[in-house]
Protein backbone atom coordinates (compact mmCIF):
# COMPACT_ATOMS: atom_id res chain seq x y z
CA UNK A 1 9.12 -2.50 -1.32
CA UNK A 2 12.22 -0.69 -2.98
CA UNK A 3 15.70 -1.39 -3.30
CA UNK A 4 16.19 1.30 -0.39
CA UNK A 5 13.36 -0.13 1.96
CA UNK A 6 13.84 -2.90 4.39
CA UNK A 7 11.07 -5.98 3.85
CA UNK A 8 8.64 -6.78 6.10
CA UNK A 9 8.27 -10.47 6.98
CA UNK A 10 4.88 -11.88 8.69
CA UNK A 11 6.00 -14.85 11.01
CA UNK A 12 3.02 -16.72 12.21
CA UNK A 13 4.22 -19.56 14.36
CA UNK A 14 2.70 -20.87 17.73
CA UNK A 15 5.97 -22.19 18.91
CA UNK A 16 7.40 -19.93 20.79
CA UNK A 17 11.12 -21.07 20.67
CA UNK A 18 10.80 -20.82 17.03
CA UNK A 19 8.90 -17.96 16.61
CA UNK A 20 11.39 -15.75 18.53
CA UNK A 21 14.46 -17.85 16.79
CA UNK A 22 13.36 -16.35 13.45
CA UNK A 23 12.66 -13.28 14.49
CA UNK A 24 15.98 -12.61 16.06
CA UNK A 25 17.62 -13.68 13.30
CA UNK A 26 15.54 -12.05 10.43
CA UNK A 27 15.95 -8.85 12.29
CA UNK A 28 19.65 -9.57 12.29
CA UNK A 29 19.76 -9.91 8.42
CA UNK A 30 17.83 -6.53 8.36
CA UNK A 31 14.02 -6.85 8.02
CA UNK A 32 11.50 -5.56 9.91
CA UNK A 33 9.36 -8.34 11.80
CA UNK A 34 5.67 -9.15 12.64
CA UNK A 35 5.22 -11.83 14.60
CA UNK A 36 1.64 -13.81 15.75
CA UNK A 37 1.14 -17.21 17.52
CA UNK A 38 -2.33 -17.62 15.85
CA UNK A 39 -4.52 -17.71 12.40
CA UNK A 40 -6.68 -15.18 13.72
CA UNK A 41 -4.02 -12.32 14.69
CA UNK A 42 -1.74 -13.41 11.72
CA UNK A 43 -4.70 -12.18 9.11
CA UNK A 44 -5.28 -9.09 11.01
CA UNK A 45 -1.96 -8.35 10.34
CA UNK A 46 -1.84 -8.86 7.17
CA UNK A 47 -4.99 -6.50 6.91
CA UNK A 48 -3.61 -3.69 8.52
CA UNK A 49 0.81 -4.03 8.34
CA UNK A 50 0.77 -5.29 4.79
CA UNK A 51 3.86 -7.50 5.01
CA UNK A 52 6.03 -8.10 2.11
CA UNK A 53 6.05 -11.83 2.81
CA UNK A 54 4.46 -14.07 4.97
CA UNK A 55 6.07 -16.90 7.10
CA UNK A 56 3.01 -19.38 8.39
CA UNK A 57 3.55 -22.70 10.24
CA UNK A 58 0.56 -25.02 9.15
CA UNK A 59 -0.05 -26.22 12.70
CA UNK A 60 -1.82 -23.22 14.31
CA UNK A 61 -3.81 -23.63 17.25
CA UNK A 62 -7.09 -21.84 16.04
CA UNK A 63 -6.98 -22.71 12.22
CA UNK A 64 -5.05 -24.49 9.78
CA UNK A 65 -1.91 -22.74 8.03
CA UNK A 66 -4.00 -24.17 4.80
CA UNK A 67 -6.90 -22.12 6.30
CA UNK A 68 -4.62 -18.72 6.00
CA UNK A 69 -3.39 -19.56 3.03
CA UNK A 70 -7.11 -20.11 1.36
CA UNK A 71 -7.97 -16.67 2.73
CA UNK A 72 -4.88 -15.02 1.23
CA UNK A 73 -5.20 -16.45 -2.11
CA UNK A 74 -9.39 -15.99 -2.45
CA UNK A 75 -9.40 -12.10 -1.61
CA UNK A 76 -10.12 -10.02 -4.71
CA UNK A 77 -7.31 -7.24 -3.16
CA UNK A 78 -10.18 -4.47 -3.68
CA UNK A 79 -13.29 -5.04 -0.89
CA UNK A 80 -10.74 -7.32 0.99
CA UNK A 81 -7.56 -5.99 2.69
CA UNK A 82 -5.94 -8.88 1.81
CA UNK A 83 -3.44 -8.90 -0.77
CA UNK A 84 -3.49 -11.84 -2.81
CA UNK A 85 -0.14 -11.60 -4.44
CA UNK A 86 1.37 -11.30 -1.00
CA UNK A 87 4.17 -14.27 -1.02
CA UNK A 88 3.48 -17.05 0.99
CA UNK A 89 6.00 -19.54 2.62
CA UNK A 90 4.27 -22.51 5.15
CA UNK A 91 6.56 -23.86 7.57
CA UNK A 92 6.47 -27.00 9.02
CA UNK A 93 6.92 -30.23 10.57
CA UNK A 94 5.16 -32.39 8.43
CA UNK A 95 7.53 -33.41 5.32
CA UNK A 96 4.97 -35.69 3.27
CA UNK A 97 4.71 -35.22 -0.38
CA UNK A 98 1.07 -34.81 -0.06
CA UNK A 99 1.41 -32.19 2.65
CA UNK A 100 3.67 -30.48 -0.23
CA UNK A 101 1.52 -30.97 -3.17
CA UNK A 102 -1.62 -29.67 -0.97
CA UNK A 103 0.60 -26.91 -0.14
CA UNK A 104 2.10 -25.98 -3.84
CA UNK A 105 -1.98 -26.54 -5.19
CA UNK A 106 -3.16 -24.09 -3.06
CA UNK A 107 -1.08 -21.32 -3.79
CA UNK A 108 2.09 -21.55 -1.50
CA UNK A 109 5.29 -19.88 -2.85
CA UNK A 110 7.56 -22.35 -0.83
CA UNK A 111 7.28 -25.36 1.36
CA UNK A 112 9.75 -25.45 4.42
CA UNK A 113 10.19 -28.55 6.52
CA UNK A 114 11.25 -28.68 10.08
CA UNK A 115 14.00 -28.92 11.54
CA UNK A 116 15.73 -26.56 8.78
CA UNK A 117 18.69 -24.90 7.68
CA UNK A 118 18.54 -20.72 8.35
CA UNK A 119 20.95 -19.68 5.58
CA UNK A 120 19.12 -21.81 3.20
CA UNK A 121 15.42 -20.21 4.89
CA UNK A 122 16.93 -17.02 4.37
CA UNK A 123 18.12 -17.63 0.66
CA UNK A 124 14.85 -18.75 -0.02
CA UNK A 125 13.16 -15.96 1.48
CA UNK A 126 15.27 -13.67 -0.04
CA UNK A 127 14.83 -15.18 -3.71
CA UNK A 128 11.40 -14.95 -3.15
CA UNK A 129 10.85 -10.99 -2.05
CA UNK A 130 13.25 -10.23 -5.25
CA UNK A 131 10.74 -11.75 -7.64
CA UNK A 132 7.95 -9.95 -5.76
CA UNK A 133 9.69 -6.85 -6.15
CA UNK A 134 10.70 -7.44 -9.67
CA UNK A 135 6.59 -7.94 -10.37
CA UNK A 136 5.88 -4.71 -8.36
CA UNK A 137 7.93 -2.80 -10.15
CA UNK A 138 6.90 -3.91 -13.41
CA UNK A 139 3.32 -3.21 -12.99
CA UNK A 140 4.17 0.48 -12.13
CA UNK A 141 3.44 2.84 -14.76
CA UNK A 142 5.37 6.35 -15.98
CA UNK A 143 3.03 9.04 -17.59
CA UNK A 144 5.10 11.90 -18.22
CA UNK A 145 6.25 12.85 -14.91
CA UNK A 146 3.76 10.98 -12.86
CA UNK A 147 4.53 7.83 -11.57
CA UNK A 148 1.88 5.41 -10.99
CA UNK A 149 2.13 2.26 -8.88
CA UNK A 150 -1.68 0.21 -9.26
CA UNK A 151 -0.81 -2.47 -6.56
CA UNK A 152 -0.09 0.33 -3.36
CA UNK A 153 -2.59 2.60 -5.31
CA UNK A 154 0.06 5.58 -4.80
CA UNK A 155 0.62 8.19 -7.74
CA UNK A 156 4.01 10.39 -6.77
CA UNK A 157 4.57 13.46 -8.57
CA UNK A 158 8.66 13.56 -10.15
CA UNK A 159 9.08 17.41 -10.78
CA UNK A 160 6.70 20.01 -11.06
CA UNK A 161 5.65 20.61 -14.95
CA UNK A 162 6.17 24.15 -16.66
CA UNK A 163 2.20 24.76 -16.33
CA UNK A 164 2.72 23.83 -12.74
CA UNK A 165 5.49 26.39 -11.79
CA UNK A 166 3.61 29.05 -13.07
CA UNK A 167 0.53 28.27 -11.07
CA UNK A 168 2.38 27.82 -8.56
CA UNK A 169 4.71 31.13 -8.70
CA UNK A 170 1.14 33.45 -9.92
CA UNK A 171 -1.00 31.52 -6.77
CA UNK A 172 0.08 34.23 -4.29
CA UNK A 173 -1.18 37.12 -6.27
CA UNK A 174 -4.04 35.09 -7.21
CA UNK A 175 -4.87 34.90 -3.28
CA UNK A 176 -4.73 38.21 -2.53
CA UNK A 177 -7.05 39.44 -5.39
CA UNK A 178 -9.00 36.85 -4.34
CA UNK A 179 -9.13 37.80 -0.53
CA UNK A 180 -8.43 34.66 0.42
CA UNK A 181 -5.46 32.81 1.75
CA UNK A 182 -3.10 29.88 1.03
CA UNK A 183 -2.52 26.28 2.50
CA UNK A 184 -0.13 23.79 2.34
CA UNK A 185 1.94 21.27 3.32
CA UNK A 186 5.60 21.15 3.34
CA UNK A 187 7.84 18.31 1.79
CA UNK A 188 8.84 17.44 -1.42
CA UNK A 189 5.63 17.20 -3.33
CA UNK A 190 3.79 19.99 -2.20
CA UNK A 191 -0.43 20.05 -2.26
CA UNK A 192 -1.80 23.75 -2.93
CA UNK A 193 -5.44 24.19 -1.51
CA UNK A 194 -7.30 27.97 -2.25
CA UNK A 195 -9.53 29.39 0.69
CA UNK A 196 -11.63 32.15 -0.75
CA UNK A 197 -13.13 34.40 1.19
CA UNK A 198 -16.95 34.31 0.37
CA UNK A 199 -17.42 37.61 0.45
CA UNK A 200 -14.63 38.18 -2.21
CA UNK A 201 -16.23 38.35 -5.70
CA UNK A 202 -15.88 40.56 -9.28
CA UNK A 203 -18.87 43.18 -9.63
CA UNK A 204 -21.50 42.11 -11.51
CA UNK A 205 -23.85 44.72 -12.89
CA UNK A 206 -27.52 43.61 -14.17
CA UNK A 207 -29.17 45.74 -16.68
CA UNK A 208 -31.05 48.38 -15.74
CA UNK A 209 -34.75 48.57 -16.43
CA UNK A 210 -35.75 52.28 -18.30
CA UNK A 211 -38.71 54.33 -17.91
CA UNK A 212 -39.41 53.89 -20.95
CA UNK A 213 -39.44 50.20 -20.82
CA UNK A 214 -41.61 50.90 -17.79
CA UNK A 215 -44.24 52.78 -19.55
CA UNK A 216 -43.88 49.73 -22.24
CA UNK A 217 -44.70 47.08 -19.70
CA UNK A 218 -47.62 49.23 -18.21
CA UNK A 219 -49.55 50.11 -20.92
């Protein structure tokens, strides 16, 4: 997520008073919204959308909020789809301290009780994606004119270097000595792919065998 992107917030909440509550008024405040009334659909989610933040009430029907939670937290991000940085908020109705410390222990960003406040939800919410952000950006990496982002594995070209322009300018002529033709797609970073014809190639000429080295080899 960038400054000019909206955030995408996971709600996974069974109620579904409250479930459409929040998402009305998150979409209000200008995020975009997911929204799933079970563990099972909330994970798939979160392995396919890739929400900025996630929004779980602990009392799910199918599995334990605790249970999503776990799963977040244990994925190694690489053969998993799920992102274990991925901010984590548990809603509910139970406001024991254990409920909190159980929550806080295994790897919740925030604990919200029910009933609650929405400006202070949001504030919270909003505190939260900023640190995310903050992290995201400060694991990116700036090689020249390459910049490199390691947690959405995305590398994004700035401005073409020197060498680059005059491949680029030269790879017309290059294709038509060639025989072959050009390919690419349009857009501001621009992906140059060479089809050469096969039949296309530079004379090669083998040596030729004498009569004398003929008359060598037979004797």
């Amino acid at each position: 997520m960038t400054a000019d992107d909206a955030a995408t917030i996971l709600v996974v909440e069974d109620d579904a008073a409250t479930r459409t509550f929040l998402a009305d008024n998150l979409t209000a405040d200008g995020y975009e919204l997911l929204v799933a009334d079970t563990a099972a659909h909330g994970l798939r989610l979160l392995e396919t959308k890739f929400p900025d933040l996630v929004l779980v009430d602990i009392g799910l029907p199918d599995a334990s909020g605790f249970e999503v939670l776990r799963r977040v937290r244990e994925a190694d991000g690489i053969a998993s789809r799920l992102d274990p940085s991925t901010p984590l908020v548990l809603l509910t109705g139970r406001d024991g301290e254990l409920d909190r410390v159980r929550g806080f222990e295994r790897g919740a960003d925030d604990y919200i009780c029910k009933p609650f406040s929405y400006p202070e939800l949001r504030g919270r919410l909003a505190a939260l994606l900023r640190r995310a952000d903050h992290r995201r950006r400060a694991g990116r990496l700036r090689v020249g004119e390459l910049d490199i982002d390691p947690q959405a594995r995305t590398a994004r070209l700035r401005r073409l270097s020197p060498v680059l322009q005059r491949f680029t300018a030269s790879r017309s002529s290059f294709a038509k000595r060639a025989g072959g033709r050009e390919l690419y797609s349009g857009g501001g970073t621009r992906t140059h792919n060479l089809a050469v014809n096969s039949r296309a190639h530079l004379p090669i000429e083998l040596p030729r065998i004498t009569n004398r080295a003929n008359q060598v080899c037979n004797t």
